[in-house]
Protein backbone atom coordinates (compact mmCIF):
# COMPACT_ATOMS: atom_id res chain seq x y z
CA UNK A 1 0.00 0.00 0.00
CA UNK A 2 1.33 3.32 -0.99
CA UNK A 3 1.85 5.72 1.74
CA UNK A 4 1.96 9.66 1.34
CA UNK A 5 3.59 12.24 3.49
CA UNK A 6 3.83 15.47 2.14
CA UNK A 7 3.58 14.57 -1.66
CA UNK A 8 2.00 17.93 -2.19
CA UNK A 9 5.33 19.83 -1.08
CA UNK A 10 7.38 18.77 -4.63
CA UNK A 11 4.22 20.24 -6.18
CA UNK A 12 4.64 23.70 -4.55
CA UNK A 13 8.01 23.89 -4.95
CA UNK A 14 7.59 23.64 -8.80
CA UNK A 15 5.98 26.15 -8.84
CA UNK A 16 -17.23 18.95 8.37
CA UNK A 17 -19.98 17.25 7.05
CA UNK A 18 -21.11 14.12 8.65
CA UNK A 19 -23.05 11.80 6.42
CA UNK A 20 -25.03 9.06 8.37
CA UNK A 21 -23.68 6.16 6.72
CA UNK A 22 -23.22 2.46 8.33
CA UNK A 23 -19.73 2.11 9.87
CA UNK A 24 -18.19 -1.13 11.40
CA UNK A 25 -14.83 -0.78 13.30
CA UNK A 26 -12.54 -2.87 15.09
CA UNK A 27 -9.58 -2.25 17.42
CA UNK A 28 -6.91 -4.42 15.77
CA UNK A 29 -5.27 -3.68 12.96
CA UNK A 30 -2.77 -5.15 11.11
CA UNK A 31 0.63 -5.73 13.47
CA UNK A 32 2.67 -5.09 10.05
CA UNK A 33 2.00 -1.73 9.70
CA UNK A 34 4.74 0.42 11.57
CA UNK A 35 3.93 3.97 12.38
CA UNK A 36 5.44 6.59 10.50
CA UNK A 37 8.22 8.17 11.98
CA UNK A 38 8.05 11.68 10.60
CA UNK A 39 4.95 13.34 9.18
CA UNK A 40 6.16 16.80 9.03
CA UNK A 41 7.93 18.95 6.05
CA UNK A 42 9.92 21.71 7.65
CA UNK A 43 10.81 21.71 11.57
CA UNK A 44 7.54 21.62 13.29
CA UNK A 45 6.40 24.70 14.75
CA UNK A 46 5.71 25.60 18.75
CA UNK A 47 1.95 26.63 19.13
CA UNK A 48 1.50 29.17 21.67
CA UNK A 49 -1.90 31.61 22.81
CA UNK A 50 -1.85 34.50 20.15
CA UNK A 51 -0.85 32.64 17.07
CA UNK A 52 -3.96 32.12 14.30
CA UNK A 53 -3.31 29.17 11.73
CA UNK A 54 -4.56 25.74 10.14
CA UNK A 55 -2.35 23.66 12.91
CA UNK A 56 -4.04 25.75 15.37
CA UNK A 57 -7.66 25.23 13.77
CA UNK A 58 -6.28 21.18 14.18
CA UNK A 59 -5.14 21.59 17.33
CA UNK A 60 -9.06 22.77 18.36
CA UNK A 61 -11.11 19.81 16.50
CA UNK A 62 -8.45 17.26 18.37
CA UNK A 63 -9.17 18.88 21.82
CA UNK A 64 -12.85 18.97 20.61
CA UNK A 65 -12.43 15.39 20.96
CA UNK A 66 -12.40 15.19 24.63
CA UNK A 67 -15.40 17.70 26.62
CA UNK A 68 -12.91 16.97 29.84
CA UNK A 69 -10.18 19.02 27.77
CA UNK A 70 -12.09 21.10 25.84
CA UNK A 71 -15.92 21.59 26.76
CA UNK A 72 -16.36 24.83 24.61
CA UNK A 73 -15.02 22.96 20.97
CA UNK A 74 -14.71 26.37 19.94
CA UNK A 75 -12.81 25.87 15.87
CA UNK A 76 -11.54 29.16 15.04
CA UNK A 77 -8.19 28.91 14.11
CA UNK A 78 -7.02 31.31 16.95
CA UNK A 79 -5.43 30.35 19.58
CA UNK A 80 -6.85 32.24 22.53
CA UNK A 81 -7.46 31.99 26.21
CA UNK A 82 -9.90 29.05 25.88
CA UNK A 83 -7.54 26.72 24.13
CA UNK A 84 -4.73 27.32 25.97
CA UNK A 85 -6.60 26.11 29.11
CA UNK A 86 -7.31 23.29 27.53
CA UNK A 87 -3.87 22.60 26.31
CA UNK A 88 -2.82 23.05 30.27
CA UNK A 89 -5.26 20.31 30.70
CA UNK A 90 -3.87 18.12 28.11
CA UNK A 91 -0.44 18.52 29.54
CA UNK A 92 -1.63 17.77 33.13
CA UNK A 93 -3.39 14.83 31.71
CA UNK A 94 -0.19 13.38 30.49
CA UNK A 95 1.79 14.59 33.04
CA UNK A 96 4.25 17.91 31.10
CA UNK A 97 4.95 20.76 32.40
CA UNK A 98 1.28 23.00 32.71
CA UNK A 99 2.85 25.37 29.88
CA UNK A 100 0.04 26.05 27.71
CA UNK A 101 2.64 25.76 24.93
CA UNK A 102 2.52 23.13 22.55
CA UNK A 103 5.84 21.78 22.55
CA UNK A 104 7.79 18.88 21.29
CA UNK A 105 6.25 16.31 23.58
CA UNK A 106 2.60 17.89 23.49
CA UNK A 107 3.03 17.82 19.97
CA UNK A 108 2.83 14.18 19.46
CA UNK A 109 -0.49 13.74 21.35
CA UNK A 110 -2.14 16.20 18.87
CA UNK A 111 -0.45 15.53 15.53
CA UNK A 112 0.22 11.88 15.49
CA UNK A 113 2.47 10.53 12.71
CA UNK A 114 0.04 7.58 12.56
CA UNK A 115 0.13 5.04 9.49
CA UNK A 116 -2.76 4.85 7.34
CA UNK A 117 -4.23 2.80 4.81
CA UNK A 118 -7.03 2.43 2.25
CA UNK A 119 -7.40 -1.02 1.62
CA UNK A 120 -10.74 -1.41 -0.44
CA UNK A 121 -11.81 0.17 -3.36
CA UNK A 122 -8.02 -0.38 -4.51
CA UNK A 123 -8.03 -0.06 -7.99
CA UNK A 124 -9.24 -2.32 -10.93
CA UNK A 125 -12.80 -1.54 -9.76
CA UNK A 126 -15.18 -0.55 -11.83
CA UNK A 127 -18.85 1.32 -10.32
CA UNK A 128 -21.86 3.06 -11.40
CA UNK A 129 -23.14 5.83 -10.33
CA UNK A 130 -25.72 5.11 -7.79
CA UNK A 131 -23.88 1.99 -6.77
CA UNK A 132 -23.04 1.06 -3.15
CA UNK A 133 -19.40 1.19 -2.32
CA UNK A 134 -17.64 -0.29 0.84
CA UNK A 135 -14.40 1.96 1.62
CA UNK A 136 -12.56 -0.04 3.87
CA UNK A 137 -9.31 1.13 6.12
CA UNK A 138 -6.75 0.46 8.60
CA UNK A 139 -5.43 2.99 10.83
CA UNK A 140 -2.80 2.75 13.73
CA UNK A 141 -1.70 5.36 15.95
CA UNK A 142 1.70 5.05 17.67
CA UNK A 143 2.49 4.83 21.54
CA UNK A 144 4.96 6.65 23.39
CA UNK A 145 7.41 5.84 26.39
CA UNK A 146 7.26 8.72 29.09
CA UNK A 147 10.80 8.94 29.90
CA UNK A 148 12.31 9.62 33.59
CA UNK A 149 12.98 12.81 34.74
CA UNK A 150 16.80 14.06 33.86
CA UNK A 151 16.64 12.05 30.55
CA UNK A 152 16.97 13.89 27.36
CA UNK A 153 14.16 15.84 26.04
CA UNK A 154 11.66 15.62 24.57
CA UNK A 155 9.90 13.95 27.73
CA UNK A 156 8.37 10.97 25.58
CA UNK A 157 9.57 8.85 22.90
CA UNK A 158 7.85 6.38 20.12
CA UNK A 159 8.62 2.48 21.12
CA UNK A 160 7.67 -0.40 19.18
CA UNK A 161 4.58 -2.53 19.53
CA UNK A 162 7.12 -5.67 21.25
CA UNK A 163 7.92 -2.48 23.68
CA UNK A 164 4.13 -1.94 24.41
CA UNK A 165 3.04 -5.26 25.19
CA UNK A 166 6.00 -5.71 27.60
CA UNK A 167 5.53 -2.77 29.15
CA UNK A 168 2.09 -2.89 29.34
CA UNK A 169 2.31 -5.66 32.43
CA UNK A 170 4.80 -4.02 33.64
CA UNK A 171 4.48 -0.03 33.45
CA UNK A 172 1.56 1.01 32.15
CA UNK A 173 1.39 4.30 33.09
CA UNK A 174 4.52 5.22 31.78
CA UNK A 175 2.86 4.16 28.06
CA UNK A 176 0.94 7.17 26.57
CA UNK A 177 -1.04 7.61 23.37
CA UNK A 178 -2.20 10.63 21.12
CA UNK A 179 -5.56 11.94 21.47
CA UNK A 180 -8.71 10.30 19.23
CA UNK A 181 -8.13 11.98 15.41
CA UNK A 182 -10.72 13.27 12.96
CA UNK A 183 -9.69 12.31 9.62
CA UNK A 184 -11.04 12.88 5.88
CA UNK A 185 -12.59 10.38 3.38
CA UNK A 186 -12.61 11.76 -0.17
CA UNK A 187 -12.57 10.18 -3.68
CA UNK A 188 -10.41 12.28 -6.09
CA UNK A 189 -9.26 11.97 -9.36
CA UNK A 190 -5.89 11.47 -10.42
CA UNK A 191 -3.80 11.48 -13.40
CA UNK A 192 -4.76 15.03 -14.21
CA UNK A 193 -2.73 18.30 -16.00
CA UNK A 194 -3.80 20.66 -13.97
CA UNK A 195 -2.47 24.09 -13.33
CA UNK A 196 -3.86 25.91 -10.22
CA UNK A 197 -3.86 29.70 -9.30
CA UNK A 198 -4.09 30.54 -5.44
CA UNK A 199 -3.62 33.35 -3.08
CA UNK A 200 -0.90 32.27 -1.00
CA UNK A 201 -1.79 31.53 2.30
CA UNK A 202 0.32 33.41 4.99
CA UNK A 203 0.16 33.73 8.81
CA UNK A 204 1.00 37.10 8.50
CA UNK A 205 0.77 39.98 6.04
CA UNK A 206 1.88 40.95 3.90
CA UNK A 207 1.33 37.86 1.09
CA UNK A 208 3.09 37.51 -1.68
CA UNK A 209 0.90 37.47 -5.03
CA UNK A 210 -0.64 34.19 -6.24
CA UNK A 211 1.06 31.08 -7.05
CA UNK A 212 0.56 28.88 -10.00
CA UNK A 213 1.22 25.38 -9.38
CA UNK A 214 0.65 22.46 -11.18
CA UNK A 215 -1.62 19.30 -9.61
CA UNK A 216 -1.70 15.69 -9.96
CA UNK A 217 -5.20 15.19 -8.56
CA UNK A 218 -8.23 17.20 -6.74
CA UNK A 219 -10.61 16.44 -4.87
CA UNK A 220 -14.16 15.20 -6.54
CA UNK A 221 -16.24 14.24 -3.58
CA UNK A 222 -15.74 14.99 0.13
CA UNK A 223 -17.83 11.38 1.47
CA UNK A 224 -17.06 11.80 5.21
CA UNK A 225 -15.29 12.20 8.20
CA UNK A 226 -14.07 9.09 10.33
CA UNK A 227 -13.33 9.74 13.89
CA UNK A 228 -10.00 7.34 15.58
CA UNK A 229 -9.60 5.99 19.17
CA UNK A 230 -6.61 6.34 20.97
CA UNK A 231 -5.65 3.00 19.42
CA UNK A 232 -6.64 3.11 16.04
CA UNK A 233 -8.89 1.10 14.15
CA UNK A 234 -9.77 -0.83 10.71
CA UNK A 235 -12.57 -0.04 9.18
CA UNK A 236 -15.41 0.04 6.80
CA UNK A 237 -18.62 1.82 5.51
CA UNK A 238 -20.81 2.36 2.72
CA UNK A 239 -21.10 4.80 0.43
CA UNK A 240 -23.94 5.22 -2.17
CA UNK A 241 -22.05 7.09 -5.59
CA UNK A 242 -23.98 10.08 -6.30
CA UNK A 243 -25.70 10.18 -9.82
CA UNK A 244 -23.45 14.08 -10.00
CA UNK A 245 -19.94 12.42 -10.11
CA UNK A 246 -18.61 12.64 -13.42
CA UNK A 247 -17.59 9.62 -15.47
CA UNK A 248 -13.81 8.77 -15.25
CA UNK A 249 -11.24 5.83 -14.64
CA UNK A 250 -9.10 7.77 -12.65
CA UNK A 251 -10.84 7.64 -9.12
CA UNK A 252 -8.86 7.13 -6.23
CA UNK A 253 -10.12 7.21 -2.49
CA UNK A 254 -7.88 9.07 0.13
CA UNK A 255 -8.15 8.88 3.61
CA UNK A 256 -6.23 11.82 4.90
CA UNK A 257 -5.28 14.09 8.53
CA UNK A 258 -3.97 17.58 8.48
CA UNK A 259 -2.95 20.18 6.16
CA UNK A 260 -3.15 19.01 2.56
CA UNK A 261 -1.77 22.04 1.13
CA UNK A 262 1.39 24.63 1.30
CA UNK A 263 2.12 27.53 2.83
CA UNK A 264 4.53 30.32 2.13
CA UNK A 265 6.41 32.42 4.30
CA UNK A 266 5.39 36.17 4.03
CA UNK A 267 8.38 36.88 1.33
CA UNK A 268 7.31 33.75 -0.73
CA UNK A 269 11.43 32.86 -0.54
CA UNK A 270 10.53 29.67 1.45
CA UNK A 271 7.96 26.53 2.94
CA UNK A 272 6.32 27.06 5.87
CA UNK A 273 6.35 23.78 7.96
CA UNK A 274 3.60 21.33 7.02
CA UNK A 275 1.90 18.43 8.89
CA UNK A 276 -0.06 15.93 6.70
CA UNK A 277 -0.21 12.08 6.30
CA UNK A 278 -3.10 10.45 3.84
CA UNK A 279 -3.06 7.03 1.98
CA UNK A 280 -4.62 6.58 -1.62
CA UNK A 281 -6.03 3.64 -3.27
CA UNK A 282 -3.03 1.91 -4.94
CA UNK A 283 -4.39 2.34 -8.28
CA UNK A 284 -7.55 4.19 -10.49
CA UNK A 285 -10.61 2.60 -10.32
CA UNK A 286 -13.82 3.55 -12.57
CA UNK A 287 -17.14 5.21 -12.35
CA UNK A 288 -19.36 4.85 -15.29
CA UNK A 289 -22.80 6.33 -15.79
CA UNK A 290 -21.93 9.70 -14.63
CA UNK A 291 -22.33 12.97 -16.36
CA UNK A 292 -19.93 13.49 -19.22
CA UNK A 293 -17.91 16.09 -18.71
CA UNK A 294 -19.31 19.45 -20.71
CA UNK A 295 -17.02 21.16 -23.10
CA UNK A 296 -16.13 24.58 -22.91
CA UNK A 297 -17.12 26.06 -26.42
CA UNK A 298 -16.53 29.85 -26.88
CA UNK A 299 -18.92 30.80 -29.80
CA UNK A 300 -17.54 32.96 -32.92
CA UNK A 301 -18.65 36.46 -33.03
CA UNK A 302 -21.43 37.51 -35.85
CA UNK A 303 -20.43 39.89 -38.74
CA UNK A 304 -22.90 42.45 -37.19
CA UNK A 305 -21.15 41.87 -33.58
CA UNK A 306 -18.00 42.73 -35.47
CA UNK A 307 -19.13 45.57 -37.32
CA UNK A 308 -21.05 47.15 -33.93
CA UNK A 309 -17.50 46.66 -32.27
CA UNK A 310 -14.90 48.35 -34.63
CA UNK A 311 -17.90 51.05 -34.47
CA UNK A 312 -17.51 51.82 -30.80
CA UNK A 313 -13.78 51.34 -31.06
CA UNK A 314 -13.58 54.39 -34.08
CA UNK A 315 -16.25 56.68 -32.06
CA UNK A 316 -13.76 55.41 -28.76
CA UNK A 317 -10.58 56.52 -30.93
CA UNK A 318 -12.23 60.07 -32.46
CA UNK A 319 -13.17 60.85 -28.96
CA UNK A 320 -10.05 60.34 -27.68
CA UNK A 321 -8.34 62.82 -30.54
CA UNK A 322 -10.92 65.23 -29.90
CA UNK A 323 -9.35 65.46 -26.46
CA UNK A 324 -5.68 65.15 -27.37
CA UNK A 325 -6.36 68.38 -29.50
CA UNK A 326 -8.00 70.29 -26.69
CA UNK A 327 -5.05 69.72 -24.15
CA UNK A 328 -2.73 70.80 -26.71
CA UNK A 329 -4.46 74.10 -26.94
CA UNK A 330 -4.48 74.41 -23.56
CA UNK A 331 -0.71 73.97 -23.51
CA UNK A 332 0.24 76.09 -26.47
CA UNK A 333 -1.76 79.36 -24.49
């Protein structure tokens, strides 16, 4: 199974609805499937109250998780008094230092480098529109080792599952895990030319002017959201194929967690540090039945739509000598 961290950041350089569908989950998952070890592009960044960003807006839904933490949920984006209470609260849960900051060791409770998978549809397929799909999925989130005091930080590390079950007779309060993720189901299409033009997204201002880039895929279809435990799970649910999806081959579905985009620093010179891991269906599958894309036709103009033009263009030009000859009256006074 392919697995995706950061893809999007080669791209840049070259240049939450809820839908009440069946779900069955399970706590194990397969004991294969090692948890990534870095999911971030760039050094990641502290979080502290006064900052206003997409981690931040992350940060909130994850806290949202948990009414102990967070009882407001507020999702703004900002990080202000409310959620750095709740951040104390995290770190007392876990037992950090009550900073409010969200550190190295914070950091892995909220933005997990967890391994993901999409293991049905995963390519061959081939649907109709108004079919029933399953999407099927296996997610694990990784466990950390609390360390003792006057060892290096950060004040946790990641240990392998052998690690966990041993400790886990032994010490297990010393074993913590990340908080319960939110993460996107969406079908896109891949295989595509596209080129893109977007305002740059910037923390602060001023932003540099709009970047073309060029893209692989976009997103068709946002299906739903699947919420994690601390643990992880594997998965599946149904999804009925709306009769508005266009007909293609190139359909992928991509299960996906933070930021799946790039931002700029406020001169544009460099990559602002990015958190983001998602896993596609290995290969395209088809959905037939759909509309047809519609082409873009651009109609010739008429003789008389012609003729009314070059009209307003002379009376435009005669106008604009008329005027030319005034000032230089005016001048030559």
């Amino acid at each position: 199974m392919k697995k995706y961290i950061l893809a999007l950041f080669i791209l840049a350089i070259a240049a939450v609805p809820f839908y009440g569908f069946a779900i069955e989950t399970t706590s194990s998952v397969t004991e294969s499937m090692p948890p990534y070890k870095d999911c971030w592009y760039g050094n990641p960044i502290i979080l502290r109250q006064g900052m206003k960003s997409e981690e931040v807006k992350y940060l909130q839904t994850t806290l949202s998780q948990n009414s102990a933490i967070y009882p407001e949920g507020v999702v703004t984006g900002y990080f202000g008094p409310l959620t750095n209470k709740a951040v104390i609260k995290l770190q007392e849960k876990y037992g950090f230092p009550q900073t409010g900051v969200i550190d190295d060791s914070v950091r892995n409770m909220v933005f997990p480098c967890m391994t993901v998978r999409v293991t049905n549809p995963n390519g061959g397929e081939t649907f109709k529109v108004r079919d029933t799909m399953t999407i099927s999925y296996e997610i694990q989130m990784p466990a950390y080792e609390i360390l003792q005091p006057g060892q290096p930080q950060p004040m946790i590390q990641q240990i392998s599952q052998e690690k966990i079950e041993k400790m886990t007779l032994t010490y297990p309060n010393q074993i913590v895990r990340p908080m319960p993720q939110v993460l996107s189901v969406d079908l896109v299409e891949t295989g595509l030319a596209l080129t893109k033009c977007v305002q740059v997204q910037c923390p602060q201002a001023p932003c540099p002017p709009q970047k073309c880039i060029s893209e692989g895929s976009r997103v068709i279809f946002h299906i739903r959201n699947i919420s994690l435990s601390e643990k992880g799970n594997s998965g599946s649910f149904t999804w009925t194929i709306p009769g508005s999806i266009p007909e293609s081959s190139n359909y992928k579905i991509r299960i996906s967690s933070g930021k799946p985009y790039i931002e700029l620093n406020p001169g544009g010179s460099s990559i602002l540090p990015s958190w983001y891991v998602f896993d596609e269906s290995d290969a395209g599958f088809s959905i037939l039945g759909g509309q047809l894309p519609t082409p873009s036709i651009t109609p010739l103009p008429l003789d008389q739509d012609i003729a009314q033009l070059r009209a307003e263009i002379s009376s435009m030009m005669k106008k604009l000598q008329e005027m030319m000859d005034r000032l230089n009256k005016l001048i030559n006074r």
